[in-house]
PDB file of N, CA and C in Angstrom:
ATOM      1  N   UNK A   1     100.211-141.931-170.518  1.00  0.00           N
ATOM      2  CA  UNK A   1      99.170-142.381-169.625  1.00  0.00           C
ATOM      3  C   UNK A   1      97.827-142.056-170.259  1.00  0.00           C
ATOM      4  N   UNK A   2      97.115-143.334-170.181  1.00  0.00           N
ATOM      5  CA  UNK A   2      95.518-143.224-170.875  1.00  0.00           C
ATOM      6  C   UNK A   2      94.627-142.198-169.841  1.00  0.00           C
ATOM      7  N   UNK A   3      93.664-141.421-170.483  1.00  0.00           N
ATOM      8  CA  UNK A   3      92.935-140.835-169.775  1.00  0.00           C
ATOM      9  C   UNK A   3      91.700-141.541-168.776  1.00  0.00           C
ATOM     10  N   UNK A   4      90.635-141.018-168.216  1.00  0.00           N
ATOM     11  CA  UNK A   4      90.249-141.649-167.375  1.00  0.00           C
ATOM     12  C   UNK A   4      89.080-142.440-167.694  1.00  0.00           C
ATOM     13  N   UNK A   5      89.068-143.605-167.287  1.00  0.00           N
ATOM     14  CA  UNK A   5      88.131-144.773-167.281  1.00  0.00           C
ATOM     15  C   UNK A   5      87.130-144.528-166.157  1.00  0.00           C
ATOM     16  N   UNK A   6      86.020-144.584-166.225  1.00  0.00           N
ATOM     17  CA  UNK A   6      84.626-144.633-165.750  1.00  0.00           C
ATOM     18  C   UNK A   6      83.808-145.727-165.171  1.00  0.00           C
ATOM     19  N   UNK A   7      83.986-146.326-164.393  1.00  0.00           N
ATOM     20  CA  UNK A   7      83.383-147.576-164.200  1.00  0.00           C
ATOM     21  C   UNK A   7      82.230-147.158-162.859  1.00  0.00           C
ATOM     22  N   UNK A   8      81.172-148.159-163.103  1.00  0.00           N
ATOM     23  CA  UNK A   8      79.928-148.093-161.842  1.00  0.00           C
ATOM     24  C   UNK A   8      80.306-149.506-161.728  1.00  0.00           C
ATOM     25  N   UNK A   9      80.112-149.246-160.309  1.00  0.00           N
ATOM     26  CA  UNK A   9      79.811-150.704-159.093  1.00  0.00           C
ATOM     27  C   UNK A   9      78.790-149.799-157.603  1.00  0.00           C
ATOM     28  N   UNK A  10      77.901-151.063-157.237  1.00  0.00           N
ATOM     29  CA  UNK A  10      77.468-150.879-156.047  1.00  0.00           C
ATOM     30  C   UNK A  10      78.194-150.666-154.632  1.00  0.00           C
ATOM     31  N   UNK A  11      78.175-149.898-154.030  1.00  0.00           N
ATOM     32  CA  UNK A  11      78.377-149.311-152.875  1.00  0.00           C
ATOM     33  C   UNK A  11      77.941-148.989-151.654  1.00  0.00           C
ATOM     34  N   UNK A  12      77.844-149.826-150.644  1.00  0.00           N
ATOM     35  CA  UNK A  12      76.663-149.420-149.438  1.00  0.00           C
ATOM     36  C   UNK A  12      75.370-149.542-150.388  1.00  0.00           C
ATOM     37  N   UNK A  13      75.020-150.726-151.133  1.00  0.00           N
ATOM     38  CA  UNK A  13      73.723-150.797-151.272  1.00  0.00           C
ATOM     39  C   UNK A  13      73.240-149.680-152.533  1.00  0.00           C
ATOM     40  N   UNK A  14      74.436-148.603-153.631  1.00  0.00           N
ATOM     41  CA  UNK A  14      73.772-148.138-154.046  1.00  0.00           C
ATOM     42  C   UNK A  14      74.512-148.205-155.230  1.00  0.00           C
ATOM     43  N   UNK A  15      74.505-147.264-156.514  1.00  0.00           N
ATOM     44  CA  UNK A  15      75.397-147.664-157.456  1.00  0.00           C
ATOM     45  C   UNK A  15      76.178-145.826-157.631  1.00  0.00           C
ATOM     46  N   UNK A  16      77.067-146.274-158.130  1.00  0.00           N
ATOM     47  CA  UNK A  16      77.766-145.128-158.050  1.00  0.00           C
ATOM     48  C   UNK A  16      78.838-145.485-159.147  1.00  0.00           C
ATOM     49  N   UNK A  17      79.789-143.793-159.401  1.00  0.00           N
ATOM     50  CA  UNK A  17      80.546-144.056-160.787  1.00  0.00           C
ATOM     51  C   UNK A  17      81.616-143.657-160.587  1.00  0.00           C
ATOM     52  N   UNK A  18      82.852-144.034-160.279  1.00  0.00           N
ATOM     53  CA  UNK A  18      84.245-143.890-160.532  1.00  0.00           C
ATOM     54  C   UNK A  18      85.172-143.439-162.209  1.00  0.00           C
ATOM     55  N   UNK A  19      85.613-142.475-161.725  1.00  0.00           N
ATOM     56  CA  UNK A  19      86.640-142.264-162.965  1.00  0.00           C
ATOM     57  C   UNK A  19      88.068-142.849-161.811  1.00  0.00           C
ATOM     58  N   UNK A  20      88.837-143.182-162.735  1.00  0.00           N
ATOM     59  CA  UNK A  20      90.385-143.457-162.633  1.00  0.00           C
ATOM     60  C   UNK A  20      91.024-143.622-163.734  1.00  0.00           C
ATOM     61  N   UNK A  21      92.277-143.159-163.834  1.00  0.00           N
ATOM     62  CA  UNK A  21      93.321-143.655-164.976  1.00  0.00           C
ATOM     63  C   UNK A  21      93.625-144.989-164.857  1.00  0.00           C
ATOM     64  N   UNK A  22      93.735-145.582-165.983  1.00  0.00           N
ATOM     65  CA  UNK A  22      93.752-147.154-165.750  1.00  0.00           C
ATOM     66  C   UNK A  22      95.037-147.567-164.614  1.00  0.00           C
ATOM     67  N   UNK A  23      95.551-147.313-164.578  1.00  0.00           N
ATOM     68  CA  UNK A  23      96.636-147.467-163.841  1.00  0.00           C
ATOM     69  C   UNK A  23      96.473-147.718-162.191  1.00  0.00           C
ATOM     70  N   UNK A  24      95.254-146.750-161.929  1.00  0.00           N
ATOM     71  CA  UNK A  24      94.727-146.441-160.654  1.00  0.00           C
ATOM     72  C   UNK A  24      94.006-148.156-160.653  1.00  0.00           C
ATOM     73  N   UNK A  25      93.358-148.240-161.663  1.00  0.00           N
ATOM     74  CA  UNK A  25      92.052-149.645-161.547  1.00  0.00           C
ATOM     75  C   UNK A  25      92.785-150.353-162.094  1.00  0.00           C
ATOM     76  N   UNK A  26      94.167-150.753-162.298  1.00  0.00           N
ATOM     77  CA  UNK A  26      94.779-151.899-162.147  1.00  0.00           C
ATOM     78  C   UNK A  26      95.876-151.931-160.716  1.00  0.00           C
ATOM     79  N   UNK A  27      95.792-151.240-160.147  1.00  0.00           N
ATOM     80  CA  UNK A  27      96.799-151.193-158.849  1.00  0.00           C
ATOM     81  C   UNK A  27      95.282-151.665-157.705  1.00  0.00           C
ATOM     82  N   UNK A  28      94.688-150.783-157.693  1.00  0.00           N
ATOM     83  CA  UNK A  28      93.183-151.142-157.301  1.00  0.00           C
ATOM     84  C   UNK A  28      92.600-152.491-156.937  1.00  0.00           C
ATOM     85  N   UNK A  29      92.766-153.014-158.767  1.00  0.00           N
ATOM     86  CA  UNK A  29      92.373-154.235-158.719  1.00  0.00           C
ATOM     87  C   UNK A  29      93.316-155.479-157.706  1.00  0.00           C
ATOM     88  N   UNK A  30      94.712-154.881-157.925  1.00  0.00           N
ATOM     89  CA  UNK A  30      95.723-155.794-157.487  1.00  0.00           C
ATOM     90  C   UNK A  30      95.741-155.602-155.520  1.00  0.00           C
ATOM     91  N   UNK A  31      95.128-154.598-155.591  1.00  0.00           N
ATOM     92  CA  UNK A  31      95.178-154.657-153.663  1.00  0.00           C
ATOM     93  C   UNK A  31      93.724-155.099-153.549  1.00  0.00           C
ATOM     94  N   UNK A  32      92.702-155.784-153.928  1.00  0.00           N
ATOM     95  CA  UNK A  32      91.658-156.223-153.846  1.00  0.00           C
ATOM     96  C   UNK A  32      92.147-158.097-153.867  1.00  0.00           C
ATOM     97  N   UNK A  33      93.294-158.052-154.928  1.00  0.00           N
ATOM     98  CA  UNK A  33      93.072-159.692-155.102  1.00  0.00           C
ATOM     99  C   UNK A  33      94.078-160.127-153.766  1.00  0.00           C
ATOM    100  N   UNK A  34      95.036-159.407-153.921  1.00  0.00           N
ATOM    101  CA  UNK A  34      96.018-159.140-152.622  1.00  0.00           C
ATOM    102  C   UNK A  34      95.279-159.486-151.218  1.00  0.00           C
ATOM    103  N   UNK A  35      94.701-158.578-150.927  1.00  0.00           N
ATOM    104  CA  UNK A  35      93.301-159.068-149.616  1.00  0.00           C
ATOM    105  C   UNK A  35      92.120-159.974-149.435  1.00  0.00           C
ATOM    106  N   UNK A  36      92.226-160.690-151.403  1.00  0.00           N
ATOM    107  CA  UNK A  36      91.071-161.535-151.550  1.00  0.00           C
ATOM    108  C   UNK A  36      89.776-161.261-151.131  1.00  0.00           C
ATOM    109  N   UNK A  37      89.288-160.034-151.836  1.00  0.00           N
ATOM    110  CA  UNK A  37      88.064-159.462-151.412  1.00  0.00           C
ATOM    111  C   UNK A  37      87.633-159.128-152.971  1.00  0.00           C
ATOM    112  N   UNK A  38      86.406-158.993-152.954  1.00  0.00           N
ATOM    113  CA  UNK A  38      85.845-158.137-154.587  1.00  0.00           C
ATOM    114  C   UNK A  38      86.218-156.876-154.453  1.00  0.00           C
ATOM    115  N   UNK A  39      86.936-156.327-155.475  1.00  0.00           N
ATOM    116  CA  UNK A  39      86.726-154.785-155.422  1.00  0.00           C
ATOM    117  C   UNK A  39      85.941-153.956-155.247  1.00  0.00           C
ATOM    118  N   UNK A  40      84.227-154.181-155.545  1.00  0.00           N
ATOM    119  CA  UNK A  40      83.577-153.087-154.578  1.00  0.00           C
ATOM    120  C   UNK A  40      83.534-153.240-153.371  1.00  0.00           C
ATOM    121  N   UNK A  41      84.221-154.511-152.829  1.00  0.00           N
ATOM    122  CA  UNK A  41      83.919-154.386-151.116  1.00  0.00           C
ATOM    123  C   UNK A  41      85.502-153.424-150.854  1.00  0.00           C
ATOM    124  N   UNK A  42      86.657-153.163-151.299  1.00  0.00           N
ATOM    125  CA  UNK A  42      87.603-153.142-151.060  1.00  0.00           C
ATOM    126  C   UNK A  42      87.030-151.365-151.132  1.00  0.00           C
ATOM    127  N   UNK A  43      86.576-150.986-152.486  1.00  0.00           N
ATOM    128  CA  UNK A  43      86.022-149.531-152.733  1.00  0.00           C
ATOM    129  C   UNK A  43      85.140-148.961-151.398  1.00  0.00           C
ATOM    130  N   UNK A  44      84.250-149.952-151.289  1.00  0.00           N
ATOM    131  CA  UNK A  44      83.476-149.694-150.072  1.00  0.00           C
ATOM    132  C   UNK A  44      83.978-149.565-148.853  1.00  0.00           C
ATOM    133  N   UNK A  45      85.461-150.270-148.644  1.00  0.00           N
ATOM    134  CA  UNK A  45      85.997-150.017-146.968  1.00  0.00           C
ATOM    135  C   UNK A  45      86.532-148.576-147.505  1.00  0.00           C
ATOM    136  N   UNK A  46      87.442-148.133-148.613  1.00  0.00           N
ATOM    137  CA  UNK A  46      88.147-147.179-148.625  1.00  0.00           C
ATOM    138  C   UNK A  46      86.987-145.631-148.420  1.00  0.00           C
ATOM    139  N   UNK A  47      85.581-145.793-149.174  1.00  0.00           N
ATOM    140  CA  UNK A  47      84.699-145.007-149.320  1.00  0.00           C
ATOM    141  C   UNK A  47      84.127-144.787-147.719  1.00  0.00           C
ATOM    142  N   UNK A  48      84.190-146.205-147.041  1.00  0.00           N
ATOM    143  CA  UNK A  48      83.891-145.947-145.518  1.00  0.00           C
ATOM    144  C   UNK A  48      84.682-144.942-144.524  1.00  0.00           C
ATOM    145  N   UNK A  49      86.037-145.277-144.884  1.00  0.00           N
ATOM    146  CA  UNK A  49      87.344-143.931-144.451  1.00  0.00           C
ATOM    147  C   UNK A  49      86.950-142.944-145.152  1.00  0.00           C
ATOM    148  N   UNK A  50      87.046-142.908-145.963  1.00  0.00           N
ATOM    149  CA  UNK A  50      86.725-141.069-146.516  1.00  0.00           C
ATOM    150  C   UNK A  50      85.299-140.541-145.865  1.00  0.00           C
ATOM    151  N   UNK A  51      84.454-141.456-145.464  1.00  0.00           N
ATOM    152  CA  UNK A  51      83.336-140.799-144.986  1.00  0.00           C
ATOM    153  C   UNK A  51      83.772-139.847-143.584  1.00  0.00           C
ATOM    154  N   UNK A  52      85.021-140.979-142.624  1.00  0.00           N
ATOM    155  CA  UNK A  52      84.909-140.558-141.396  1.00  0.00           C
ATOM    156  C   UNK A  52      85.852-139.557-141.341  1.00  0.00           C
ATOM    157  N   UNK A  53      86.531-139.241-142.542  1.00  0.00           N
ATOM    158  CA  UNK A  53      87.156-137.878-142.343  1.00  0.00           C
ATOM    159  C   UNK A  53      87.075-136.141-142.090  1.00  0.00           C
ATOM    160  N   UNK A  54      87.666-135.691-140.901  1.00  0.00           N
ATOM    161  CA  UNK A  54      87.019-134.414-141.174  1.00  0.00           C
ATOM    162  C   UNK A  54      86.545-133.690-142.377  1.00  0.00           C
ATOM    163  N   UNK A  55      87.577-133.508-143.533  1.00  0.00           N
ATOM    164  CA  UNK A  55      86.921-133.270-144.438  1.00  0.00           C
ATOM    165  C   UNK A  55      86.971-133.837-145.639  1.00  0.00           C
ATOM    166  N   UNK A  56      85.739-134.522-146.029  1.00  0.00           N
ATOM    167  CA  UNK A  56      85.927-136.122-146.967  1.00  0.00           C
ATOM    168  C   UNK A  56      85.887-135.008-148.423  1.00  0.00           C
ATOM    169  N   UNK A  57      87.104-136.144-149.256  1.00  0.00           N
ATOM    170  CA  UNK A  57      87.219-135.977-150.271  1.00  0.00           C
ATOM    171  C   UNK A  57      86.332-136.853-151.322  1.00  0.00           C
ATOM    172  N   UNK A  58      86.310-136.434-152.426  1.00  0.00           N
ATOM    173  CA  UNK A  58      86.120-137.523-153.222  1.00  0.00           C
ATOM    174  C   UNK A  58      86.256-138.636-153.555  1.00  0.00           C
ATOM    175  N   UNK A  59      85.707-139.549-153.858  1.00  0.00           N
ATOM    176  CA  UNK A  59      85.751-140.513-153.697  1.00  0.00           C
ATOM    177  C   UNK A  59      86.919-141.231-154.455  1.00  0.00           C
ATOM    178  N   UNK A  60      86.849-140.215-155.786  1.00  0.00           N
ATOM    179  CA  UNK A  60      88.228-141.082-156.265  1.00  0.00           C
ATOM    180  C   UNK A  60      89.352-140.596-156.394  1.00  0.00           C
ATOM    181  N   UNK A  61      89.694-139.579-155.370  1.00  0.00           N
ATOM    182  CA  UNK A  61      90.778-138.932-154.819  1.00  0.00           C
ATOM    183  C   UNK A  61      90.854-139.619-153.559  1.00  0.00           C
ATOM    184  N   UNK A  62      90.243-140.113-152.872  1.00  0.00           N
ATOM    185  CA  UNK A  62      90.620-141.251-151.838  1.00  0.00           C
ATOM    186  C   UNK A  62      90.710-142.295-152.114  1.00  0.00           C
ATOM    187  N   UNK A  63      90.631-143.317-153.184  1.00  0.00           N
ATOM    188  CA  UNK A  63      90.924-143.998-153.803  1.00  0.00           C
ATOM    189  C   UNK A  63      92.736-143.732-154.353  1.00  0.00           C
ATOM    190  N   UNK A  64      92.887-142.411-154.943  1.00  0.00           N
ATOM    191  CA  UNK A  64      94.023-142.473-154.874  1.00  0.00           C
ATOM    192  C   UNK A  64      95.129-142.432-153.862  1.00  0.00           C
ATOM    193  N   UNK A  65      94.934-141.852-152.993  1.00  0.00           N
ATOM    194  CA  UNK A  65      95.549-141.592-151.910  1.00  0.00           C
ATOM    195  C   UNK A  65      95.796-142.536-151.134  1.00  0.00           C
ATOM    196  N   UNK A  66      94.649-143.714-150.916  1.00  0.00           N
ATOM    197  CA  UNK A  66      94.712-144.838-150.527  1.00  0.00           C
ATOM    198  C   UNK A  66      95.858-145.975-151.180  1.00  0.00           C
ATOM    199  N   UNK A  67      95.446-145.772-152.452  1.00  0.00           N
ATOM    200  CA  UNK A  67      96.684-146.677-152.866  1.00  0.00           C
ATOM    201  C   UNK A  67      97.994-145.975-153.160  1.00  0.00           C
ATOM    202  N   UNK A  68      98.404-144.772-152.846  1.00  0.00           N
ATOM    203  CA  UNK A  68      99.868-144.150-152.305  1.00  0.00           C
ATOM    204  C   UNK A  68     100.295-144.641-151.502  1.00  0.00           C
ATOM    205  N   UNK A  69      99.192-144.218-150.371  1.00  0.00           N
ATOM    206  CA  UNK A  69      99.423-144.718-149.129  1.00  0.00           C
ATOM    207  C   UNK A  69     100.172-146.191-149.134  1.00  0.00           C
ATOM    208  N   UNK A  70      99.242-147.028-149.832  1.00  0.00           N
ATOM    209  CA  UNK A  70      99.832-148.776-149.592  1.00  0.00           C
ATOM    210  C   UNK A  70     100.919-148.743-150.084  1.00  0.00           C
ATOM    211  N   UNK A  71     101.003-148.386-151.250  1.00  0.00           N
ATOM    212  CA  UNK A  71     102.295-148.481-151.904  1.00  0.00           C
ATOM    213  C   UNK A  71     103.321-147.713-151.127  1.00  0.00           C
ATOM    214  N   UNK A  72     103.453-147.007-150.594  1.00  0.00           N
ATOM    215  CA  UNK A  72     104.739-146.043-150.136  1.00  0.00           C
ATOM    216  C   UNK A  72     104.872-147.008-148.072  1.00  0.00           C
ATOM    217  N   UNK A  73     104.126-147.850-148.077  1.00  0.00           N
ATOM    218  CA  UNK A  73     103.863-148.862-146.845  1.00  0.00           C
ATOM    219  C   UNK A  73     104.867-149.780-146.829  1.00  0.00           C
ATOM    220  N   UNK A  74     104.659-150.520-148.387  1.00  0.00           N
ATOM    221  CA  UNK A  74     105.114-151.865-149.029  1.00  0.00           C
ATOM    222  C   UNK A  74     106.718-151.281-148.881  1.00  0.00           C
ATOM    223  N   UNK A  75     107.550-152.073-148.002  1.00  0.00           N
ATOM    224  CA  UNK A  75     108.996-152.270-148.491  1.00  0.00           C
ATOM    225  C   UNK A  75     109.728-152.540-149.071  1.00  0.00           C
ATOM    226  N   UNK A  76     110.813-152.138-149.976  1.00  0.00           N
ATOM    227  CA  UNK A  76     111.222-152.252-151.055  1.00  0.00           C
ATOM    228  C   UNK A  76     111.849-153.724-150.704  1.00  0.00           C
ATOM    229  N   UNK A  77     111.791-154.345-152.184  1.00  0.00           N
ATOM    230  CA  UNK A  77     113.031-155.492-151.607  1.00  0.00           C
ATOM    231  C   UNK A  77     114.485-155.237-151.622  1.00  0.00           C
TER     232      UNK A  77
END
């Protein structure tokens, strides 16, 4: 597994910088095209949940968790 990739996109209007292992920003990418949304809007709903959490994590530790979450959702075939 490649180490972590760095990418900025806007967020609520501001810019901000994500690390993920590629793996993360290709699963990422694939629940963005999945919902047919751009990925910073998809970043931006997930960044909106982590805000309302008692105690918000990082941003790209909710990012991961988020896509556990989906994935462990999705039923096997």
């Amino acid at each position: 597994m490649s180490g972590p990739v760095k990418r900025s996109m806007m967020i609520a209007g501001h810019a901000t910088s994500i690390s993920l292992e590629p793996v993360f920003w290709d699963a990422l990418r694939d629940a963005a095209d999945a919902e047919a949304i751009p990925l910073n809007a998809l970043v931006a709903r997930i960044d909106a949940e982590r805000i309302e959490a008692d105690v918000p994590s990082n941003l790209a530790s909710a990012i991961r968790v988020w896509l556990f979450e989906r994935a462990r959702a999705t039923p096997f075939p």
